[in-house]
Protein backbone atom coordinates (compact mmCIF):
# COMPACT_ATOMS: atom_id res chain seq x y z
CA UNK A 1 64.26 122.93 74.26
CA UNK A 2 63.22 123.16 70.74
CA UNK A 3 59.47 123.24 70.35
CA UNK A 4 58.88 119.62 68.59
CA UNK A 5 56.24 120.85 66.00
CA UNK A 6 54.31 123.88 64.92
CA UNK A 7 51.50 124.47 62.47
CA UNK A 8 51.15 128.20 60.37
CA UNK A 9 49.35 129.83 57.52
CA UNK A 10 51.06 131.79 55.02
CA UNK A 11 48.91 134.24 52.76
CA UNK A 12 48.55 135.05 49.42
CA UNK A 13 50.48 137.99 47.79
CA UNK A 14 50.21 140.32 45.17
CA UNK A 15 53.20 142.27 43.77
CA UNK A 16 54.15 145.07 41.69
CA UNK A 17 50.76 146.95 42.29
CA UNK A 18 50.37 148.57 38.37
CA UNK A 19 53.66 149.85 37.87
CA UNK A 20 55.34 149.52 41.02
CA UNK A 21 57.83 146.66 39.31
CA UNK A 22 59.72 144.84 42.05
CA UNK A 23 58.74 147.47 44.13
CA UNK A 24 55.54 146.61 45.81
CA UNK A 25 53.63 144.07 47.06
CA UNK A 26 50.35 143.54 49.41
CA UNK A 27 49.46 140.50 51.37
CA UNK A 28 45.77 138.95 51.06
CA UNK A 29 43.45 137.59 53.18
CA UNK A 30 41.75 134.69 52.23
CA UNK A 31 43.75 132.49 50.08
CA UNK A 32 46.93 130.99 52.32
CA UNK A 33 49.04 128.16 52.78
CA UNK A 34 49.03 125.87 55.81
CA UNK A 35 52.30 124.01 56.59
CA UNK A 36 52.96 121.97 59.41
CA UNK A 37 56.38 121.00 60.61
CA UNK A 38 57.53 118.40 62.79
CA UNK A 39 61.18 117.98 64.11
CA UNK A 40 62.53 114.54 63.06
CA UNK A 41 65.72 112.76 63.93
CA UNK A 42 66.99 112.47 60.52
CA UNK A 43 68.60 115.50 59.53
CA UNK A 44 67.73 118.24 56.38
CA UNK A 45 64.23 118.82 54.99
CA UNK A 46 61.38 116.54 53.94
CA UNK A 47 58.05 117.06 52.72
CA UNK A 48 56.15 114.00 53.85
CA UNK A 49 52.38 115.20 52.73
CA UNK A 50 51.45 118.06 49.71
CA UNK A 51 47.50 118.01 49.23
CA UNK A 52 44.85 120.54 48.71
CA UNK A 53 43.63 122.56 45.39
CA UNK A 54 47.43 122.84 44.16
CA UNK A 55 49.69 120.08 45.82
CA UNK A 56 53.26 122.23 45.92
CA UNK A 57 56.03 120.19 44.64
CA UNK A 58 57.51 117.56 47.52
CA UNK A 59 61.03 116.87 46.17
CA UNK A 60 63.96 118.78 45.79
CA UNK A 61 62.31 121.59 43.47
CA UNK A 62 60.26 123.19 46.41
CA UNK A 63 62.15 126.17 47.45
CA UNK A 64 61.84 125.64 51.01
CA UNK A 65 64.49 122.99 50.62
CA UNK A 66 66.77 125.73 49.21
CA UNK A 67 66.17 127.77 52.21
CA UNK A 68 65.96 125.63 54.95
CA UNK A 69 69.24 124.11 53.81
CA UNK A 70 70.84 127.33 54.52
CA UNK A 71 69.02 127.88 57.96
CA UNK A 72 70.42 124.22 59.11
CA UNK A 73 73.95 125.56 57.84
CA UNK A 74 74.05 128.89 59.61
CA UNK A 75 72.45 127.93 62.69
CA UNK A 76 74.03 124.09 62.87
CA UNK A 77 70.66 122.53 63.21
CA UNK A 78 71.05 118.76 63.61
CA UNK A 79 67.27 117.79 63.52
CA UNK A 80 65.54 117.57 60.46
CA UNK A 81 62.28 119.32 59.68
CA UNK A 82 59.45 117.23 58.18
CA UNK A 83 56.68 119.24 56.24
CA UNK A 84 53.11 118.43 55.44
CA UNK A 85 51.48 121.21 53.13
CA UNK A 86 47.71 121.96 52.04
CA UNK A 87 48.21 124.61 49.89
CA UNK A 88 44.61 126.36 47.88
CA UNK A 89 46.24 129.14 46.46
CA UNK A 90 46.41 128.44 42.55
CA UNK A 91 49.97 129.18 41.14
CA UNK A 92 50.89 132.27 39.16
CA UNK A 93 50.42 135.49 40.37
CA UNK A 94 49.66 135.07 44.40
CA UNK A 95 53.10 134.46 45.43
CA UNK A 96 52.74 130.97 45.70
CA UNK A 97 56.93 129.87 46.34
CA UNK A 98 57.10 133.03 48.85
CA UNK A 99 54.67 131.26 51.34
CA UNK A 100 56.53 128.14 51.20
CA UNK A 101 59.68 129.98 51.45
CA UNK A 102 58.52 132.32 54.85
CA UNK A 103 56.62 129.13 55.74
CA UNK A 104 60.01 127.34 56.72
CA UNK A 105 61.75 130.26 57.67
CA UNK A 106 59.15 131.06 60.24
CA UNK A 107 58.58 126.91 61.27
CA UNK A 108 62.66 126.61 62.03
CA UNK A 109 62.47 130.17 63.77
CA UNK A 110 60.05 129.39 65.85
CA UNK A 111 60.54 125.77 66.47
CA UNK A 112 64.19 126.52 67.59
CA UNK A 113 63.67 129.67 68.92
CA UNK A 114 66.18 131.47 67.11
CA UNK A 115 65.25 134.84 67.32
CA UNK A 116 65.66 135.80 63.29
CA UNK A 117 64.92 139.47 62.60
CA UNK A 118 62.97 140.85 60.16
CA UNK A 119 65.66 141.20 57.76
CA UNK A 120 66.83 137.99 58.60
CA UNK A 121 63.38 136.48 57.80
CA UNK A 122 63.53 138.57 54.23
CA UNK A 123 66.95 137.10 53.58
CA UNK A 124 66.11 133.32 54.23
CA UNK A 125 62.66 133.60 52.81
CA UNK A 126 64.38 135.37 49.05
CA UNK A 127 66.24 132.64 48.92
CA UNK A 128 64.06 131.07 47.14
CA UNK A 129 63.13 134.03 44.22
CA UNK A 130 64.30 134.69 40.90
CA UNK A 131 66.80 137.35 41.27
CA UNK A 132 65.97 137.06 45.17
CA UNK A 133 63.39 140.13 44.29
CA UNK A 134 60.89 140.49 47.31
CA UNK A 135 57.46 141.78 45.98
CA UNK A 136 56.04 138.56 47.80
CA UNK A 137 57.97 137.64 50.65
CA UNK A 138 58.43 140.59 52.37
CA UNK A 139 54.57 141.55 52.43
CA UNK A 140 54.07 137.95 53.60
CA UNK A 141 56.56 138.15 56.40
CA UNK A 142 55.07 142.24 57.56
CA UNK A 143 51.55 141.87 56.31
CA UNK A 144 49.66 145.09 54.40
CA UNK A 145 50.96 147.34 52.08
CA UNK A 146 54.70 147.35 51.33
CA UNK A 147 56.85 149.69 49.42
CA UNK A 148 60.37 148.05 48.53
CA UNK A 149 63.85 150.23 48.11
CA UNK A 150 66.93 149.91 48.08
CA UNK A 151 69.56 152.64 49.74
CA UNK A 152 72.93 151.79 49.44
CA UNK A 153 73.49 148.15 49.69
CA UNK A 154 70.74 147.30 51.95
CA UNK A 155 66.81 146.42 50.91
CA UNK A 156 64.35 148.85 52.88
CA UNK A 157 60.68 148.06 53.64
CA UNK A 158 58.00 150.85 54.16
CA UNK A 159 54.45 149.63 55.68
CA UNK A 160 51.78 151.73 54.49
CA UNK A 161 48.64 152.45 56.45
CA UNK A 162 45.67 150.76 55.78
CA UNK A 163 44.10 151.27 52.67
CA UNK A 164 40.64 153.18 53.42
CA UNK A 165 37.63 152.88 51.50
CA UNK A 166 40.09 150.44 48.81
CA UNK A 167 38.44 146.81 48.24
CA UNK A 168 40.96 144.71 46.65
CA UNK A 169 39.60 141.19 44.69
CA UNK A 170 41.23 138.63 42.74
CA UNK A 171 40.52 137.09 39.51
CA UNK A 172 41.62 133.43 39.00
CA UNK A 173 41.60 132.45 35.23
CA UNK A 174 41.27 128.85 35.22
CA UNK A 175 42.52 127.85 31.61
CA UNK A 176 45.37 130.25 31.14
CA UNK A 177 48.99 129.23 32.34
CA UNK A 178 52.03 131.06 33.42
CA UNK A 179 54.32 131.26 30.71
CA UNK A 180 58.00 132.08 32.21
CA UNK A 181 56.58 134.03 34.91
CA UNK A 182 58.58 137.33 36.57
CA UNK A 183 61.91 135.71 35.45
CA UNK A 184 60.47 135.41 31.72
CA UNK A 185 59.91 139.09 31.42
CA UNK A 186 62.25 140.53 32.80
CA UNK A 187 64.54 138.95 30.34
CA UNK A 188 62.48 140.56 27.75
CA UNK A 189 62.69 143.82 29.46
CA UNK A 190 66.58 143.76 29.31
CA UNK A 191 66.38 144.03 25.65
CA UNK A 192 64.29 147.29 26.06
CA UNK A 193 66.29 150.38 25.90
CA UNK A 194 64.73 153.76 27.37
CA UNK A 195 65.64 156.58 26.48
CA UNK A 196 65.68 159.87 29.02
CA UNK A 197 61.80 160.86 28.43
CA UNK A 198 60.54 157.13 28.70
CA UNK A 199 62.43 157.58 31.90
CA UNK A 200 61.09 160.25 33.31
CA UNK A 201 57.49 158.51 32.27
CA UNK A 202 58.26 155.33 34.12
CA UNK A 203 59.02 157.49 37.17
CA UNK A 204 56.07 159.53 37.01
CA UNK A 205 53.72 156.42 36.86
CA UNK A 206 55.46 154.87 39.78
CA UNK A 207 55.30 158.32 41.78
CA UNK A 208 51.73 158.64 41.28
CA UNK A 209 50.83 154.77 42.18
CA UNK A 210 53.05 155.60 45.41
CA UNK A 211 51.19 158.78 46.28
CA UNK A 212 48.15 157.44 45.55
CA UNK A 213 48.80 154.44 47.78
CA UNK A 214 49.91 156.60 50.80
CA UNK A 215 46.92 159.28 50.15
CA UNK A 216 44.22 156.46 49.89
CA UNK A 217 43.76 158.62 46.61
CA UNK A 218 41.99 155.92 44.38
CA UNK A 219 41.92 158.04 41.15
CA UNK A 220 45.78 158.77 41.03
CA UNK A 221 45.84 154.91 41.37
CA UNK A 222 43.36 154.78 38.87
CA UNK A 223 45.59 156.83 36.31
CA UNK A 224 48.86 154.43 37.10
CA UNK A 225 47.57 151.59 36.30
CA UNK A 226 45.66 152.42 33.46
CA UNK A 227 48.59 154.59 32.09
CA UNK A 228 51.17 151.54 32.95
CA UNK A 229 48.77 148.93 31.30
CA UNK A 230 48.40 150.63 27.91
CA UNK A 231 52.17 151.08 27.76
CA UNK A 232 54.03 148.96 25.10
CA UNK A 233 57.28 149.41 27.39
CA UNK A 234 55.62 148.55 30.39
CA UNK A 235 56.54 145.10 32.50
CA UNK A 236 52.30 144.45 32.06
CA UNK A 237 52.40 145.31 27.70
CA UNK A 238 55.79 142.85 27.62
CA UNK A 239 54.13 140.38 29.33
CA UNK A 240 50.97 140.62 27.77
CA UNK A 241 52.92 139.91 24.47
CA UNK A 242 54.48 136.87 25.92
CA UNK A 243 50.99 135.54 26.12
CA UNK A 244 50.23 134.52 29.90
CA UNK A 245 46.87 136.02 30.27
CA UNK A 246 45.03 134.62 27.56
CA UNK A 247 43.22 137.80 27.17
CA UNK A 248 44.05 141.29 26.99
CA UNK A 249 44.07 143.71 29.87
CA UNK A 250 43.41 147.10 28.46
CA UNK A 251 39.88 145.19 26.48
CA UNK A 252 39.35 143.60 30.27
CA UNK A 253 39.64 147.57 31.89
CA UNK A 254 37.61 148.70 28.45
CA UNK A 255 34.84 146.07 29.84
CA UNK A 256 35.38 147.00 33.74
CA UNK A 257 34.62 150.77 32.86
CA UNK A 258 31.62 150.25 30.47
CA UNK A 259 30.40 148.79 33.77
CA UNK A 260 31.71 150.50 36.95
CA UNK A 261 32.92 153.74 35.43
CA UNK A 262 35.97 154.94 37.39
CA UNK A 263 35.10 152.86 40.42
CA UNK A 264 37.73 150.04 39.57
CA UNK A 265 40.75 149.38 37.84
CA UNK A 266 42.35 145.59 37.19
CA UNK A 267 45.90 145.39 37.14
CA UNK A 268 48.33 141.86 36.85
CA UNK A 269 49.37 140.24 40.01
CA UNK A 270 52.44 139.31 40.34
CA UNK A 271 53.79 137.57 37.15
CA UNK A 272 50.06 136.70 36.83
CA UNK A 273 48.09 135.10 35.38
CA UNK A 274 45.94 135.79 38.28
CA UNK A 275 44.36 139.36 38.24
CA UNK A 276 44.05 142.31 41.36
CA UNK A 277 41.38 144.59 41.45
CA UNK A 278 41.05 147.89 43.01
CA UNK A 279 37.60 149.22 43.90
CA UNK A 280 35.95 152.24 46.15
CA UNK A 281 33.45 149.95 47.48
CA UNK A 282 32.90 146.30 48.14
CA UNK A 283 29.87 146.40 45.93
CA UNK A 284 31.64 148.05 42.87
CA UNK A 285 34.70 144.77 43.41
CA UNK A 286 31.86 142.87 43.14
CA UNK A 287 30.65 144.36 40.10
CA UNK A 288 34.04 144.30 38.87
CA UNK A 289 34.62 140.56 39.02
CA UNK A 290 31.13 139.87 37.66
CA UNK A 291 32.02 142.21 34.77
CA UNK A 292 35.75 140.67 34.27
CA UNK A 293 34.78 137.40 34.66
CA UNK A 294 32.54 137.92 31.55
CA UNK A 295 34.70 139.67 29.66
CA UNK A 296 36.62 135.84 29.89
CA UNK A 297 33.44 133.78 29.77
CA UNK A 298 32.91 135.95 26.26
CA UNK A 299 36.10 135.22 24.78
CA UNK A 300 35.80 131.86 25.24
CA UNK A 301 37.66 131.35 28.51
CA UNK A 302 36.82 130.45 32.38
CA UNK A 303 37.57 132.09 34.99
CA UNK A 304 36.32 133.38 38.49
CA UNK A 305 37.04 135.75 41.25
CA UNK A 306 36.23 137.15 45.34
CA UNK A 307 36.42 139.78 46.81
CA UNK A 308 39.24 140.36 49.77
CA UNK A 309 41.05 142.33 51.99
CA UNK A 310 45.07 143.60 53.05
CA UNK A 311 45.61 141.24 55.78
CA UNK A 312 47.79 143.64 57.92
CA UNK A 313 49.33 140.60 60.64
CA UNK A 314 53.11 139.69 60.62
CA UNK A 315 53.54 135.91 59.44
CA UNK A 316 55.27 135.38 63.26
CA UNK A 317 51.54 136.38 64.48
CA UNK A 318 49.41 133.57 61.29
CA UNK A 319 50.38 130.31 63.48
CA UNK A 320 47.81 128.16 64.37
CA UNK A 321 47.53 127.02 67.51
């Protein structure tokens, strides 16, 4: 009997890590997403309720229809699903459309027990994506640390240990607005052309934010970012160029440092605007934001900031009951 309605939270992501590209994401604690469904009698989806900080959209243009339809399809689901969402996360940059997206996927799993794997999960949920890339979902669907591949024609996930000794915060800027997003630049970065040294730099940077992630080494992630930020071909220099930050990140790290020496780093989330620091220490984040959020408060622009943590629980385990 399918179970006739189901509540869950879905967290906050941040992708791409520095230079990790499409490669790399990390779920939050904190900031989430609560959706609860209810089976109805009149087929497909509805969203009957969107409220909280940042109401997500209730008609057609929420990606949850886009995936849910498919669900219904493959698994001939006559019932409908009726959504009510309270959603605080503030768009761009915390992978916003990825928790609506595993937040259905997860609902119609559960609520008709059908037994979706992983993979399963990551193929419903990126849907929903630009380009289906899964930086967000697949983080929010495994929780932690996740390293994204592909070999052959198949997507593979790697869960990294827990970070120790890493503080990760956030930095909301309140006044600047996504312009384009992850779709936006990377249809700049098509028009970039790399030659075979630029190359072998973009793989360096992205072997040295790996290792550092897997060696809790904080000053090889340090150096990734950093180099990756000052870049003009990196995805963080195009972007910053298309304007979506409002400020500039290498005079934002210029501030952090004058403050908390090598004891932080701020890198993009996502396709931002929102901001991810790394820090040794809960009281050098704290620092951090204090120091980034003035570095905006100076130029003439608001924003604010807390301190986390990697919340390391599957999405199957965030249901509230």
């Amino acid at each position: 009997m399918p179970q006739e309605q189901a509540t869950i939270r879905t967290y906050a992501t941040s992708a791409n890590l520095g230079p990790l590209f499409d490669k790399a994401g990390a779920k939050l604690d904190e900031l989430y997403m609560s959706t609860h469904g209810r089976l109805t009698s009149t087929p497909g989806l509805s969203i009957a309720k969107s409220n909280g900080k940042y109401p997500v959209p209730a008609d057609a243009s929420n990606i949850a229809y886009k995936v849910t339809e498919r669900i219904f399809h493959d698994y001939k689901i006559r019932k409908g699903l009726q959504l009510s969402v309270t959603n605080n996360m503030k768009p761009g940059g915390l992978g916003t459309s990825g928790a609506s997206a595993v937040a259905a996927v997860e609902l119609l799993n559960r609520m008709h027990n059908l037994g979706l794997t992983t993979e399963q999960k990551v193929e419903y949920a990126s849907l929903g994506e630009p380009n289906q890339h899964l930086d967000n979902v697949v983080p929010c669907i495994i929780g932690g640390i996740v390293l994204i591949s592909r070999k052959g024609n198949k997507n593979a996930y790697e869960k990294l240990d827990s970070l120790q000794g890493i503080t990760p915060a956030i930095i909301l800027p309140y006044d600047s607005i996504k312009s384009g997003g992850t779709a936006h630049a990377r249809k700049a970065l098509e028009g970039l052309a790399f030659n075979e040294e630029e190359e072998k730099y973009k793989s360096n940077l992205r072997s040295l934010m790996v290792s550092g992630l897997r060696m809790g080494n904080f000053d090889e992630m340090l150096e990734a970012i950093k180099k990756d930020n000052s870049w003009e071909k990196s995805v963080t220099s195009v972007r910053n160029g298309l304007g979506i930050y409002g400020i500039d990140i290498n005079y934002l790290n210029g501030r952090l440092e004058a403050t908390v020496g090598k004891e932080a780093v701020l890198t993009p989330s996502g396709a931002g605007p929102a901001m991810l620091i790394l820090a040794k220490s809960r009281k050098a984040a704290e620092k951090a934001i204090k120091a980034v959020t003035a570095a905006y408060a100076s130029s003439g622009k608001k924003a604010g900031g807390f301190v986390t943590s990697f919340r390391d629980t599957a999405s199957e385990d965030d249901f509230v009951e």
